[in-house]
N, C-alpha and C. Protein backbone atom coordinates (compact mmCIF):
# COMPACT_ATOMS: atom_id res chain seq x y z
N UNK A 1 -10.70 21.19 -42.78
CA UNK A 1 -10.33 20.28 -41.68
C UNK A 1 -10.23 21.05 -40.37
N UNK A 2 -10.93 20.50 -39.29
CA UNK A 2 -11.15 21.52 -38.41
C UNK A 2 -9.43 20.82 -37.24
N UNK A 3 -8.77 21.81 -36.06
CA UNK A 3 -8.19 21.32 -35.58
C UNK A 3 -8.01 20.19 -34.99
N UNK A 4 -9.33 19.62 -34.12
CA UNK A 4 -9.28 18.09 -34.09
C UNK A 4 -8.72 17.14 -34.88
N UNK A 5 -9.48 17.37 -36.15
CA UNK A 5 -9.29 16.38 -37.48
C UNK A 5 -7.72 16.65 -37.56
N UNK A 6 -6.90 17.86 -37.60
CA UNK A 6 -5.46 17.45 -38.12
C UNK A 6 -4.37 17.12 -37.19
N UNK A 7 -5.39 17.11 -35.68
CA UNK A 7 -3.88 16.71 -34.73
C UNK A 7 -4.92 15.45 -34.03
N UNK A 8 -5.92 15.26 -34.16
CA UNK A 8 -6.33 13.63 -33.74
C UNK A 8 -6.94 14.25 -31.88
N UNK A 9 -7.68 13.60 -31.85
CA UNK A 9 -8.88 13.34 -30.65
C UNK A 9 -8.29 12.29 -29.61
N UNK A 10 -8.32 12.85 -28.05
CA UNK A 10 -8.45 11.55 -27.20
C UNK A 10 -9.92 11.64 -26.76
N UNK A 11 -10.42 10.26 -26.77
CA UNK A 11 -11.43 10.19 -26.60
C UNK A 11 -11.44 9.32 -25.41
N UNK A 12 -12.62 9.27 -24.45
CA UNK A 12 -12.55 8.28 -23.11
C UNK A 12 -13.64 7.70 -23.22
N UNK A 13 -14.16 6.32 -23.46
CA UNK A 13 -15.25 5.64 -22.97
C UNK A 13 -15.33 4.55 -21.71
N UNK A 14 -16.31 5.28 -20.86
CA UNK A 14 -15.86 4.63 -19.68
C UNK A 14 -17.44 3.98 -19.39
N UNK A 15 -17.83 2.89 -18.38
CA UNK A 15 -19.13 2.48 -17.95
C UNK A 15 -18.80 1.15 -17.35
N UNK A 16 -20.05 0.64 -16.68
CA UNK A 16 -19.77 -0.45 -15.75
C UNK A 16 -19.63 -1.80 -16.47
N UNK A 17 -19.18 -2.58 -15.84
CA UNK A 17 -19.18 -4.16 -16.54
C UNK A 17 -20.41 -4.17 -17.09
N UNK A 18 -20.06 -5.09 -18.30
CA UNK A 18 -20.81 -5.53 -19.59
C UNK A 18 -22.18 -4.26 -19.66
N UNK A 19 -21.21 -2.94 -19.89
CA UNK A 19 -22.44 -1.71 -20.10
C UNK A 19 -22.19 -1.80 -22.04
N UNK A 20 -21.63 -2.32 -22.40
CA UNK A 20 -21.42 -1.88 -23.76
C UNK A 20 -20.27 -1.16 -24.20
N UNK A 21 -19.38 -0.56 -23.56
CA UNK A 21 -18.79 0.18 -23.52
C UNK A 21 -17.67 -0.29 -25.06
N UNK A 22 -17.28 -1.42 -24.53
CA UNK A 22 -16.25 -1.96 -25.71
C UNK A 22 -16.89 -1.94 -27.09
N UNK A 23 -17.99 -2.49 -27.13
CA UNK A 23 -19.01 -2.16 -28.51
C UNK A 23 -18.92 -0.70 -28.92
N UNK A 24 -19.56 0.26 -28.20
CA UNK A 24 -19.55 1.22 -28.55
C UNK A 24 -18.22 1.95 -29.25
N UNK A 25 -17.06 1.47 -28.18
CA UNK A 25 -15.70 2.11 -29.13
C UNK A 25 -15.86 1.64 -30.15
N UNK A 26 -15.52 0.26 -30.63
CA UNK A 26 -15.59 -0.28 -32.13
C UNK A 26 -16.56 0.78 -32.55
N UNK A 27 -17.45 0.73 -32.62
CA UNK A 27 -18.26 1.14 -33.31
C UNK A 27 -18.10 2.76 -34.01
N UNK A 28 -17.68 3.37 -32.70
CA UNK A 28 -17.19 4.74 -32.90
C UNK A 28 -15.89 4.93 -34.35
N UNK A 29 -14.86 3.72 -33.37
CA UNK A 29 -13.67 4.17 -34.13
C UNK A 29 -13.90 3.74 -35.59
N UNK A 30 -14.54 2.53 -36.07
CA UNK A 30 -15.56 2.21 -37.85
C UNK A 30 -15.92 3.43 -37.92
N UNK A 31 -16.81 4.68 -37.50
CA UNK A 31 -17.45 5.51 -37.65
C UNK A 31 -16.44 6.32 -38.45
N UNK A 32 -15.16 6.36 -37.79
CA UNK A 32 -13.97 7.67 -37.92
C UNK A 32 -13.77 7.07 -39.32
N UNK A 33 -13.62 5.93 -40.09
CA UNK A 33 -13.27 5.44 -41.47
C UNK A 33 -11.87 5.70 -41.81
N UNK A 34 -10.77 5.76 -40.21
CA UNK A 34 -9.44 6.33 -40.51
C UNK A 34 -8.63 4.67 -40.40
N UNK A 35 -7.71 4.63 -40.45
CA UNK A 35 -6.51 3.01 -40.47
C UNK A 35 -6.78 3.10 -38.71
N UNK A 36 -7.10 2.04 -38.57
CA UNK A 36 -7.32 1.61 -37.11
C UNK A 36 -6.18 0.54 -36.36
N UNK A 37 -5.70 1.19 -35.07
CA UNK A 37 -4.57 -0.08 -34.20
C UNK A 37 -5.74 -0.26 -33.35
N UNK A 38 -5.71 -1.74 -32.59
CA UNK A 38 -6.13 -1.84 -31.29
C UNK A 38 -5.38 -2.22 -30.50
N UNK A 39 -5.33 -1.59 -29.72
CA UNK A 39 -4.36 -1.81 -28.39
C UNK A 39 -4.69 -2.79 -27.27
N UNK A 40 -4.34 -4.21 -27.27
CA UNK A 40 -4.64 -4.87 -26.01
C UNK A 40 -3.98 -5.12 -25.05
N UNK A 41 -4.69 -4.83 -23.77
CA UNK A 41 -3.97 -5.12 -22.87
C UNK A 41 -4.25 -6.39 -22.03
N UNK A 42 -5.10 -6.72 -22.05
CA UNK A 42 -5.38 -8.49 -21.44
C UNK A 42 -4.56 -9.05 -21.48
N UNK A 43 -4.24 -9.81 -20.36
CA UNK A 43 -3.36 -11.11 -20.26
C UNK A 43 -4.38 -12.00 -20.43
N UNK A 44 -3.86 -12.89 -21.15
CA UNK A 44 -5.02 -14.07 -21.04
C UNK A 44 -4.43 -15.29 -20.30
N UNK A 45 -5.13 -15.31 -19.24
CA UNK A 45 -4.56 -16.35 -18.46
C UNK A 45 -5.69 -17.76 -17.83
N UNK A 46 -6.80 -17.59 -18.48
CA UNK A 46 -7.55 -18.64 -18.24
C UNK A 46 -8.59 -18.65 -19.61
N UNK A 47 -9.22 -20.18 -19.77
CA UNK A 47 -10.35 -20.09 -20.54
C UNK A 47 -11.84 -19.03 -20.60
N UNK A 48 -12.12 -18.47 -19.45
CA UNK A 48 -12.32 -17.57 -19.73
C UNK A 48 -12.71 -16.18 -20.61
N UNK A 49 -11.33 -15.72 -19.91
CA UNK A 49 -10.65 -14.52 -20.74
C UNK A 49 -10.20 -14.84 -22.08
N UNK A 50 -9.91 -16.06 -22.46
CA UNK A 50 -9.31 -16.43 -23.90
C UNK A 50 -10.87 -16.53 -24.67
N UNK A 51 -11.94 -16.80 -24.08
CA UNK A 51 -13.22 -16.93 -24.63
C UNK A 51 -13.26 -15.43 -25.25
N UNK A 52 -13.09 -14.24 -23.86
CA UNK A 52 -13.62 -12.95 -24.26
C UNK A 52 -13.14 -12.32 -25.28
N UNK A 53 -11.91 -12.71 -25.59
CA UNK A 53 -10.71 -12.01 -26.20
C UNK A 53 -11.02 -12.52 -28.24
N UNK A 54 -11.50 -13.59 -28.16
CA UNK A 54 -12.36 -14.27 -29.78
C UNK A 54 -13.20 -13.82 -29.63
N UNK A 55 -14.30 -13.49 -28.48
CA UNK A 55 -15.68 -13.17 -29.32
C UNK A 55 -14.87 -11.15 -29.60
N UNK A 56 -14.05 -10.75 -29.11
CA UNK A 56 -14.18 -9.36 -29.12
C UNK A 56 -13.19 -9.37 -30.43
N UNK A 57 -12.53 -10.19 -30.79
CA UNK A 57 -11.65 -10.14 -32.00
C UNK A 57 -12.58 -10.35 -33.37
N UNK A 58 -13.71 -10.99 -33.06
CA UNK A 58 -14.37 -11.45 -34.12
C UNK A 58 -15.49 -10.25 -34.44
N UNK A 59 -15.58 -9.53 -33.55
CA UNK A 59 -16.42 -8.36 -33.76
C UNK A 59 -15.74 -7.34 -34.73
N UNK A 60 -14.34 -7.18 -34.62
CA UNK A 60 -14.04 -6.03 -35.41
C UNK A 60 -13.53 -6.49 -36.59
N UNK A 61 -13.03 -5.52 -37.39
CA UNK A 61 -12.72 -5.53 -38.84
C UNK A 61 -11.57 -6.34 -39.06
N UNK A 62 -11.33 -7.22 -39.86
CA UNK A 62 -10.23 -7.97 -40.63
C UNK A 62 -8.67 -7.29 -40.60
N UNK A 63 -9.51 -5.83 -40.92
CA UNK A 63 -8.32 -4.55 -41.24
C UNK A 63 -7.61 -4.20 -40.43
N UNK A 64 -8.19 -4.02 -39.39
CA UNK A 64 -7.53 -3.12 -38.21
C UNK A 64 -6.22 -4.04 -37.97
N UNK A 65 -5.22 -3.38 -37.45
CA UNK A 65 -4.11 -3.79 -36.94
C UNK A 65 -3.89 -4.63 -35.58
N UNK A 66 -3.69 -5.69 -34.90
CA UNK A 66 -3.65 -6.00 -33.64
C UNK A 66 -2.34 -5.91 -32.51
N UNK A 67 -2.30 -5.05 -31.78
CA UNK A 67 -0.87 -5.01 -31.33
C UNK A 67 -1.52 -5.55 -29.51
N UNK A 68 -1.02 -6.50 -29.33
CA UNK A 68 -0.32 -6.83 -27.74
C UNK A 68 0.17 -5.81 -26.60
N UNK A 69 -0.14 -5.27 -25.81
CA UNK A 69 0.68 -4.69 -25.36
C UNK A 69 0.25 -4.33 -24.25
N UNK A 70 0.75 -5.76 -22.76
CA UNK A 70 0.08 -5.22 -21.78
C UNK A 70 0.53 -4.36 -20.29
N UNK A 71 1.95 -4.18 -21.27
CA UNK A 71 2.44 -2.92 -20.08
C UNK A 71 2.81 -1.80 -20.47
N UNK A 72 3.62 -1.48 -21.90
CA UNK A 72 4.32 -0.46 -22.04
C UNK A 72 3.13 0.17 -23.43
N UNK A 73 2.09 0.67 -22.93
CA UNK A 73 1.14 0.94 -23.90
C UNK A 73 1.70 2.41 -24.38
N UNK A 74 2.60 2.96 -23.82
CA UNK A 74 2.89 4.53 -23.94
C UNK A 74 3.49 4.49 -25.21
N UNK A 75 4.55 3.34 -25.25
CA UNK A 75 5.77 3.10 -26.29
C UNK A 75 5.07 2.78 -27.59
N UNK A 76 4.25 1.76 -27.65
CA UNK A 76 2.88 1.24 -28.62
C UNK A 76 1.88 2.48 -29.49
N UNK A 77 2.36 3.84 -28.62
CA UNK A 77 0.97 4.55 -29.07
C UNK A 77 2.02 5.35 -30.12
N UNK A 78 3.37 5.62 -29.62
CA UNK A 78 4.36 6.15 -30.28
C UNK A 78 4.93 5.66 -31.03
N UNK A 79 4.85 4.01 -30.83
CA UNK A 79 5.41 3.47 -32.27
C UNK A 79 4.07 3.06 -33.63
N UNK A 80 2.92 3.17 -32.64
CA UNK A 80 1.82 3.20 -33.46
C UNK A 80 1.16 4.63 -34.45
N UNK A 81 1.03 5.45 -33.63
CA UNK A 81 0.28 6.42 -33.84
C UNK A 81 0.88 7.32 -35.01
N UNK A 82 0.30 8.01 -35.58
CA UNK A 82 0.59 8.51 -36.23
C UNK A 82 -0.99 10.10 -37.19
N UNK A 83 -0.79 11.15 -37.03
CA UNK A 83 -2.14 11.85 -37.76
C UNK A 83 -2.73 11.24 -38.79
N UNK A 84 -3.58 11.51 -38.85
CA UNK A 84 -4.45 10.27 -40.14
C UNK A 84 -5.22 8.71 -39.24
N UNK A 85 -4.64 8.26 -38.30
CA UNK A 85 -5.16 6.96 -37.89
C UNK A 85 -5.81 7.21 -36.63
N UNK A 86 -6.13 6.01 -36.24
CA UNK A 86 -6.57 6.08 -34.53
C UNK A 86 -6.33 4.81 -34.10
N UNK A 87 -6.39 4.82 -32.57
CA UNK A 87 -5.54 3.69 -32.34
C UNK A 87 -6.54 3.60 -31.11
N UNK A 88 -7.37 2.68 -30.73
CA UNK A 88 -8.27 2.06 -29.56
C UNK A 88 -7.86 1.37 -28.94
N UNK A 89 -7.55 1.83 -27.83
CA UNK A 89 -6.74 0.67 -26.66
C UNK A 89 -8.38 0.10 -25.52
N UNK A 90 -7.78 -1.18 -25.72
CA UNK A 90 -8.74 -1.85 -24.69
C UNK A 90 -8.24 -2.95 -24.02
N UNK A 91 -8.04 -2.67 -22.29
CA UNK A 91 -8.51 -1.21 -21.64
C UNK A 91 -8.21 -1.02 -21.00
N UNK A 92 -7.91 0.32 -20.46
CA UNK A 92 -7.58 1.10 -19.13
C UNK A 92 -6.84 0.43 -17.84
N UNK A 93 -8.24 -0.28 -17.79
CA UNK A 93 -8.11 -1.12 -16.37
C UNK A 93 -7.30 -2.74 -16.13
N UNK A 94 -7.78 -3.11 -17.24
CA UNK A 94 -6.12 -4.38 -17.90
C UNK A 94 -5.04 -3.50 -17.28
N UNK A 95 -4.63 -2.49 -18.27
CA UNK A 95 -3.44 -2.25 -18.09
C UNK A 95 -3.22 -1.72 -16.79
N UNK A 96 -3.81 -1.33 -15.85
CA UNK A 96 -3.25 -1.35 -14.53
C UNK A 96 -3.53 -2.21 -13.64
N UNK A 97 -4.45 -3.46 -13.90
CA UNK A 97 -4.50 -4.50 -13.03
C UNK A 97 -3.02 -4.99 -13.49
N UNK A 98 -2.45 -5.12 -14.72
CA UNK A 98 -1.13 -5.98 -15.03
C UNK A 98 0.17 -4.87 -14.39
N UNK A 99 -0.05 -3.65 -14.52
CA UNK A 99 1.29 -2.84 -13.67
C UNK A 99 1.05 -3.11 -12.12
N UNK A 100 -0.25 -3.33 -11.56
CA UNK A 100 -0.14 -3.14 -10.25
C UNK A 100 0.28 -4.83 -9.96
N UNK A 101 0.32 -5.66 -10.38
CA UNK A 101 0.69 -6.97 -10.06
C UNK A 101 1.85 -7.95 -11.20
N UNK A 102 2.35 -6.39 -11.36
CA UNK A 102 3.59 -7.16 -12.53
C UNK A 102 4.73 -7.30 -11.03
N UNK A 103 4.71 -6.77 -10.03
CA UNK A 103 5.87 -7.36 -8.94
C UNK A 103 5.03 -7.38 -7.52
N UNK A 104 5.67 -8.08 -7.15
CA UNK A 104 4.97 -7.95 -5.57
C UNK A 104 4.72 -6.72 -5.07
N UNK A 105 3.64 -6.25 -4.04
CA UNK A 105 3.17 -4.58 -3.57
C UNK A 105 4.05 -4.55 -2.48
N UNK A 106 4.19 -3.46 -2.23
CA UNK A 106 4.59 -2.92 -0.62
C UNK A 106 4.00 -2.85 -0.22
N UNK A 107 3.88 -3.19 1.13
CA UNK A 107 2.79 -3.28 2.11
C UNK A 107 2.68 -1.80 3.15
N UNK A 108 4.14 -1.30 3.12
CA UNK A 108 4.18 0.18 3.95
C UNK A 108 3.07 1.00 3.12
N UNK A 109 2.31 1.76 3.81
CA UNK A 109 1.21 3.07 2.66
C UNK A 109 1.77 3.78 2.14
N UNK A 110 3.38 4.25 2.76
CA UNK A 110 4.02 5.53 1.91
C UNK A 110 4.86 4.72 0.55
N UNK A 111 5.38 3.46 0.29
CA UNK A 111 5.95 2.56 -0.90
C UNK A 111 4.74 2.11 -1.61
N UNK A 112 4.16 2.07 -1.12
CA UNK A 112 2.67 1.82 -1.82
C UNK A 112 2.08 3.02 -2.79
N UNK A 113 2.20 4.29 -1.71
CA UNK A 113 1.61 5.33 -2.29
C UNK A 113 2.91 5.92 -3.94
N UNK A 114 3.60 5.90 -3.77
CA UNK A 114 4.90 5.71 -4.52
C UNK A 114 4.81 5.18 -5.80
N UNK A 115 4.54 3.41 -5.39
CA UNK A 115 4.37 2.83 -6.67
C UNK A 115 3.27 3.53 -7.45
N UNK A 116 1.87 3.89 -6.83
CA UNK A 116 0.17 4.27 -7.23
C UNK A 116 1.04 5.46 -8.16
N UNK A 117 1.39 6.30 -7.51
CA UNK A 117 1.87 7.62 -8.57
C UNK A 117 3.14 6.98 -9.64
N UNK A 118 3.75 6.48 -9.91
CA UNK A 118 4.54 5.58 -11.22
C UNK A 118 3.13 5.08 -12.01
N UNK A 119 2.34 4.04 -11.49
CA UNK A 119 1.15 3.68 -12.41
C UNK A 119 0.65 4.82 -13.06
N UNK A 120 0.23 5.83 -12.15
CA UNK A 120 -0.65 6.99 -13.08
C UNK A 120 0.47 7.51 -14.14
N UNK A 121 1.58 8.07 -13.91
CA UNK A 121 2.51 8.32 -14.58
C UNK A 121 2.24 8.02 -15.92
N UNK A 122 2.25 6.24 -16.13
CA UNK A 122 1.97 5.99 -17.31
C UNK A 122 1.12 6.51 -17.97
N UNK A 123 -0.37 6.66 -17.16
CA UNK A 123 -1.33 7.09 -18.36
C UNK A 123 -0.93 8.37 -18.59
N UNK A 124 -0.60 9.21 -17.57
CA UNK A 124 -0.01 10.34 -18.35
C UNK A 124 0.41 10.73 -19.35
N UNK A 125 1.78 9.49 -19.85
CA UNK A 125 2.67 9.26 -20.49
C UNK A 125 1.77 9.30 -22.03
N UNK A 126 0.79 8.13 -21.49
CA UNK A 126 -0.33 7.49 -23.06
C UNK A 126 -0.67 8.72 -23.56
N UNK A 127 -1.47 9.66 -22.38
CA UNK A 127 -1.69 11.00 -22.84
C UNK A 127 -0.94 11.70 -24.04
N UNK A 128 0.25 11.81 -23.34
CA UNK A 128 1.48 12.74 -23.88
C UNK A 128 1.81 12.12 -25.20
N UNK A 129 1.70 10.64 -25.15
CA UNK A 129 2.46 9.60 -26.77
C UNK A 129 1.21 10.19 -27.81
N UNK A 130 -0.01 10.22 -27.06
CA UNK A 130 -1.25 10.50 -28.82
C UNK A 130 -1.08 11.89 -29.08
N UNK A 131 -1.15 12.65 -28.21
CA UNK A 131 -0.86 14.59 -28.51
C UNK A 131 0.96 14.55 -29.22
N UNK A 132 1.98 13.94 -29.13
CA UNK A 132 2.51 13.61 -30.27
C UNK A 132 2.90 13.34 -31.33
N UNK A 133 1.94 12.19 -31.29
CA UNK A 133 2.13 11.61 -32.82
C UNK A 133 0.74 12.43 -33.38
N UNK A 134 -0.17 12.63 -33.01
CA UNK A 134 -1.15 13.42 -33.53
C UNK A 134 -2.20 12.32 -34.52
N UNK A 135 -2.09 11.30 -33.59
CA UNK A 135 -3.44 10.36 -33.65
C UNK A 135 -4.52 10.31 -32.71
N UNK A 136 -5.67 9.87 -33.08
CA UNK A 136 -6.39 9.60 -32.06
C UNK A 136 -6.49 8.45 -31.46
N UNK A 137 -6.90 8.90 -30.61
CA UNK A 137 -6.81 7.47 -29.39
C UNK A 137 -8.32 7.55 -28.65
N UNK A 138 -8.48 6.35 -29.17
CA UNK A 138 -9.98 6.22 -28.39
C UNK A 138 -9.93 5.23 -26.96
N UNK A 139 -9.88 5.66 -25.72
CA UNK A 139 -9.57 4.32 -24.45
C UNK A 139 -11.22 4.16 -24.24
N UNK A 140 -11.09 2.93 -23.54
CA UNK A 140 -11.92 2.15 -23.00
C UNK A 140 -11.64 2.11 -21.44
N UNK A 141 -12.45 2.38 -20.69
CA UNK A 141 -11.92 2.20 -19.13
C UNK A 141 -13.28 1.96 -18.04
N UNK A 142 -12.81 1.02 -17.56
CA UNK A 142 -14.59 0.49 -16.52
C UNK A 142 -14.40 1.88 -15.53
N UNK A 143 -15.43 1.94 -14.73
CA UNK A 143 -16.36 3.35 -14.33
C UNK A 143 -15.89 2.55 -12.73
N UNK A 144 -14.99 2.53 -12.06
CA UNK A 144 -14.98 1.64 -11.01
C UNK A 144 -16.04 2.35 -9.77
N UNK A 145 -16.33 3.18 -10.04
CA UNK A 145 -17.24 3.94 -9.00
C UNK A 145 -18.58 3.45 -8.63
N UNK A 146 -19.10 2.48 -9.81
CA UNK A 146 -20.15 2.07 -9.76
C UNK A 146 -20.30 1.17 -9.52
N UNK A 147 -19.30 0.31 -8.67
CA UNK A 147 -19.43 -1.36 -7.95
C UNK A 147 -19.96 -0.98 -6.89
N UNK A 148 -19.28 -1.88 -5.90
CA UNK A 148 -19.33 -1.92 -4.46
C UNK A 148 -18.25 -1.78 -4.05
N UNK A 149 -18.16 -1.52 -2.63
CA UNK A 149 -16.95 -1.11 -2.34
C UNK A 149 -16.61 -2.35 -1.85
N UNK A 150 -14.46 -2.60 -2.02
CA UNK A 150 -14.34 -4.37 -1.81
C UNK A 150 -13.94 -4.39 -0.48
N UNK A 151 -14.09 -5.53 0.02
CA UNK A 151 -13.82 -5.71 1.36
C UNK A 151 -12.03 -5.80 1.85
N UNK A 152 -11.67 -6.19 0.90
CA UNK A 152 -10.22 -5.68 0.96
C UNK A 152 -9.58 -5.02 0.58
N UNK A 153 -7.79 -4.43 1.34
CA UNK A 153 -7.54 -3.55 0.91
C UNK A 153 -7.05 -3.57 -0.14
N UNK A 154 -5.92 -4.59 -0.52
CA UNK A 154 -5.77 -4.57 -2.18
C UNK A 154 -6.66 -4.23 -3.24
N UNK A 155 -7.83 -4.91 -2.83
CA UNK A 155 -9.18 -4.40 -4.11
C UNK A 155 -9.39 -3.12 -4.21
N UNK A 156 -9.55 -2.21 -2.80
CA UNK A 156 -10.29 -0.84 -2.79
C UNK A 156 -8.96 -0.50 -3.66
N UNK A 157 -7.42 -0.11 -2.55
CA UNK A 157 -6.25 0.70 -3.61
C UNK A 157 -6.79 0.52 -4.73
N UNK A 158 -7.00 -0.89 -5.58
CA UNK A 158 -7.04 -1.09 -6.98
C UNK A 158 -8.08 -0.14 -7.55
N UNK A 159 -9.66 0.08 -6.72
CA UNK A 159 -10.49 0.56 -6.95
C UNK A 159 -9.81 2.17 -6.85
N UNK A 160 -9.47 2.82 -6.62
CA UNK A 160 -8.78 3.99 -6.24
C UNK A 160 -7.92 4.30 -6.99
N UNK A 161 -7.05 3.23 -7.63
CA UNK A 161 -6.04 3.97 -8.66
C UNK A 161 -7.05 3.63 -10.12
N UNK A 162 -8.01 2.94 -10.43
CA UNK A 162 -8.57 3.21 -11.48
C UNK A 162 -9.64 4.01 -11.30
N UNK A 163 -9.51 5.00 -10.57
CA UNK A 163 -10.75 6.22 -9.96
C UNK A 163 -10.01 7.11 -10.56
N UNK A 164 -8.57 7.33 -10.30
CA UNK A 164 -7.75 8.41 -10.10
C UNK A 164 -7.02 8.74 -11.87
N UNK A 165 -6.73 7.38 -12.35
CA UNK A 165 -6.36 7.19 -13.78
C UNK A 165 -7.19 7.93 -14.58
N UNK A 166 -9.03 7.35 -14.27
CA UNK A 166 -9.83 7.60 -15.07
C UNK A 166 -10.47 9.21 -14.96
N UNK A 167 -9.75 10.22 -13.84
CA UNK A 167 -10.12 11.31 -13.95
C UNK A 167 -8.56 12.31 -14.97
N UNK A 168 -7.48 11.18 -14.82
CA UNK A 168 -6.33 11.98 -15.18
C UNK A 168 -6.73 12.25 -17.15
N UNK A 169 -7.34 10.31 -17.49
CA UNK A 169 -7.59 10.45 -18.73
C UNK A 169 -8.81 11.53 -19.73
N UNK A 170 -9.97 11.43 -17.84
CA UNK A 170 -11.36 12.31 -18.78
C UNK A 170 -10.68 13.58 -18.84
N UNK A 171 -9.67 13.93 -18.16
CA UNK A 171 -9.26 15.74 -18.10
C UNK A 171 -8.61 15.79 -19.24
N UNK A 172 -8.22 14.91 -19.68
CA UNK A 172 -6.96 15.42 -20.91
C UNK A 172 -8.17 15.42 -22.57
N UNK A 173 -9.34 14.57 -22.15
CA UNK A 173 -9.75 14.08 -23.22
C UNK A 173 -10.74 15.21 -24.10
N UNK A 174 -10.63 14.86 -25.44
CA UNK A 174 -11.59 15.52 -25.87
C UNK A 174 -13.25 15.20 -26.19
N UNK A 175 -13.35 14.41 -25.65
CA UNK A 175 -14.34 13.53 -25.38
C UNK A 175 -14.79 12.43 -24.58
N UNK A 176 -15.67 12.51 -23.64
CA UNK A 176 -16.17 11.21 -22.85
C UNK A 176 -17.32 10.96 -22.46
N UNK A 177 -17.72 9.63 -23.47
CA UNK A 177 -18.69 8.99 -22.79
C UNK A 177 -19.05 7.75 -22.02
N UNK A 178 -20.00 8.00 -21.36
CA UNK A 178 -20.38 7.32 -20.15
C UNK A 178 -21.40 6.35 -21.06
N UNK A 179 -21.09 4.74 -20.70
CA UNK A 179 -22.26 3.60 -21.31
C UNK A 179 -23.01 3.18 -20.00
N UNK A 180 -24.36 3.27 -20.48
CA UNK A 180 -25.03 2.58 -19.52
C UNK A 180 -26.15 1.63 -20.29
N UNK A 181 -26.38 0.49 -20.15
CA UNK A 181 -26.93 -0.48 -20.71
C UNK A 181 -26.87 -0.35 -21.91
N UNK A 182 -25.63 -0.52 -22.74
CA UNK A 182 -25.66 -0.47 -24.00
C UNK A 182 -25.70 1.38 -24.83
N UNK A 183 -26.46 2.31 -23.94
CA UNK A 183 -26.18 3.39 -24.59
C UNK A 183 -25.70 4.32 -24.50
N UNK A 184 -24.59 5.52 -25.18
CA UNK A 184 -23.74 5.98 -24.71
C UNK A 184 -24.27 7.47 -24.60
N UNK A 185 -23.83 8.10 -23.60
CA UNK A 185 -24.05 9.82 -23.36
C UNK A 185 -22.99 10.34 -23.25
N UNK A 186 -22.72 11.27 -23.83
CA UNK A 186 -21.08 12.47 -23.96
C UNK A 186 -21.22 13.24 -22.81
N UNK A 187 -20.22 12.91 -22.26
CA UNK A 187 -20.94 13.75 -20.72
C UNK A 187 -19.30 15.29 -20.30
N UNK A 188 -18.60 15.02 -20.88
CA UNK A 188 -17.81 16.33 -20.42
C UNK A 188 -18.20 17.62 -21.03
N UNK A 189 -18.84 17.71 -21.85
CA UNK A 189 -19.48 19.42 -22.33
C UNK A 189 -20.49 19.74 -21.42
N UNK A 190 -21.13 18.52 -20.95
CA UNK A 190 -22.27 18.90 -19.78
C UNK A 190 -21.76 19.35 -18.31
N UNK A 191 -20.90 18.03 -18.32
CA UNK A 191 -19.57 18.35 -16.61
C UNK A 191 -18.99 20.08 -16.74
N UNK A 192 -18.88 20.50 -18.08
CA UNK A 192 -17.88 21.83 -18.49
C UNK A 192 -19.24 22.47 -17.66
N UNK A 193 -20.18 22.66 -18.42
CA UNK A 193 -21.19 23.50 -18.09
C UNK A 193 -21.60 24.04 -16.44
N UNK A 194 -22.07 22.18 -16.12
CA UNK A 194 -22.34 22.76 -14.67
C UNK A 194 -21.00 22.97 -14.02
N UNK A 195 -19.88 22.87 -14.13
CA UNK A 195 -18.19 23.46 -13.13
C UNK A 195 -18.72 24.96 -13.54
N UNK A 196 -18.82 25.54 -14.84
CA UNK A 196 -18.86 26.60 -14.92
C UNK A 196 -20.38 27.14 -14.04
N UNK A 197 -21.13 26.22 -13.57
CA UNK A 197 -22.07 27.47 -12.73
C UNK A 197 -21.85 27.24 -11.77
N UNK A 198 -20.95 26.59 -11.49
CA UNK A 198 -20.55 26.55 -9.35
C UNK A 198 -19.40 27.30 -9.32
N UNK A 199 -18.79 27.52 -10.79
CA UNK A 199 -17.29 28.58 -10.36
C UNK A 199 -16.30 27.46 -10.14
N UNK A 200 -16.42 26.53 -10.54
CA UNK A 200 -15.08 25.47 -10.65
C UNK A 200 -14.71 25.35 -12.02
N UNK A 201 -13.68 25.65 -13.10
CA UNK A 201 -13.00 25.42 -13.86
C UNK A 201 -11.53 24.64 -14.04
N UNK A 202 -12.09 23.71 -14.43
CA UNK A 202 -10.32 22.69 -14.51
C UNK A 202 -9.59 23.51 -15.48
């Protein structure tokens, strides 16, 4: 059993709307053949989203466990996790569209900037709950880099703290891939490579 295997993998799959990305985790975490949680964070608040949330329930296994959980995902990974399993949270960006609009924003930039560092905090936190329990954790997180930029400011911040999340999660991770139309590329052993020929090492 190599060290991965006995203290558990974070893994990051990140890519643009409807790149595949959510497929691909399932698919990954079936691959691992370990006791599977999924972690959701969706609110479901319209027909919609209650559409997306059955066809994505009906895709995975009978087996897997379903846990709710669209704010305190840190607490979930620690009351979930455990070596031996993995636990796929989906996704990323749920869970901070629901922290950044679980109370009204501040409108000052420095109470603003304040709350943005508490949000990241958490994923930190998610970080810190799977290197604990010594499960793996496979996230799901949209690639916000690859929209457009929004015409307002609430949207961009939003665009900005899931920029900033999704570099806190690829650094910690032991794996991340990038989906693009359905297919996935492992891209941090390549990112390792070229930092190491410009002389940048994280």
């Amino acid at each position: 059993m190599t060290k991965n295997e006995a203290q558990g993998e974070i893994i990051l799959v990140t890519g643009g709307t409807r790149s595949g990305k959510s497929q691909f985790a399932e698919a990954l975490v079936a691959g691992l053949g370990k006791p599977a949680v999924y972690i959701a964070t969706a609110l479901v608040k319209d027909p919609e989203m209650e559409m997306r949330v059955k066809i994505h329930r009906a895709r995975r296994p009978a087996s897997w466990l379903n846990v709710e959980e669209p704010f305190n995902v840190a607490d979930a990974v620690r009351r979930e996790g455990k070596p031996g399993n993995v636990i796929l949270l989906d996704c990323l960006t749920f869970l901070l569209v629901n922290l950044m609009f679980r109370q009204e924003l501040p409108e000052h930039e420095e109470e603003f900037k304040a709350e943005e560092e508490r949000m990241l905090r958490q994923i930190s936190e998610i970080v810190a709950a799977a290197r604990e329990t010594g499960t793996t954790l496979v996230v799901v997180s949209n690639e916000s880099g690859l929209g457009l930029i929004p015409a307002d400011r609430l949207s961009r911040k939003y665009q900005e703290i899931v920029g900033r999340a999704n570099q806190i999660m690829a650094g910690a991770a032991d794996r991340v891939y990038l989906v693009i139309a359905g297919i996935p590329v492992e891209i941090k052993e390549m990112g390792k490579k070229i930092l190491n020929e410009i002389g940048r090492v994280d």
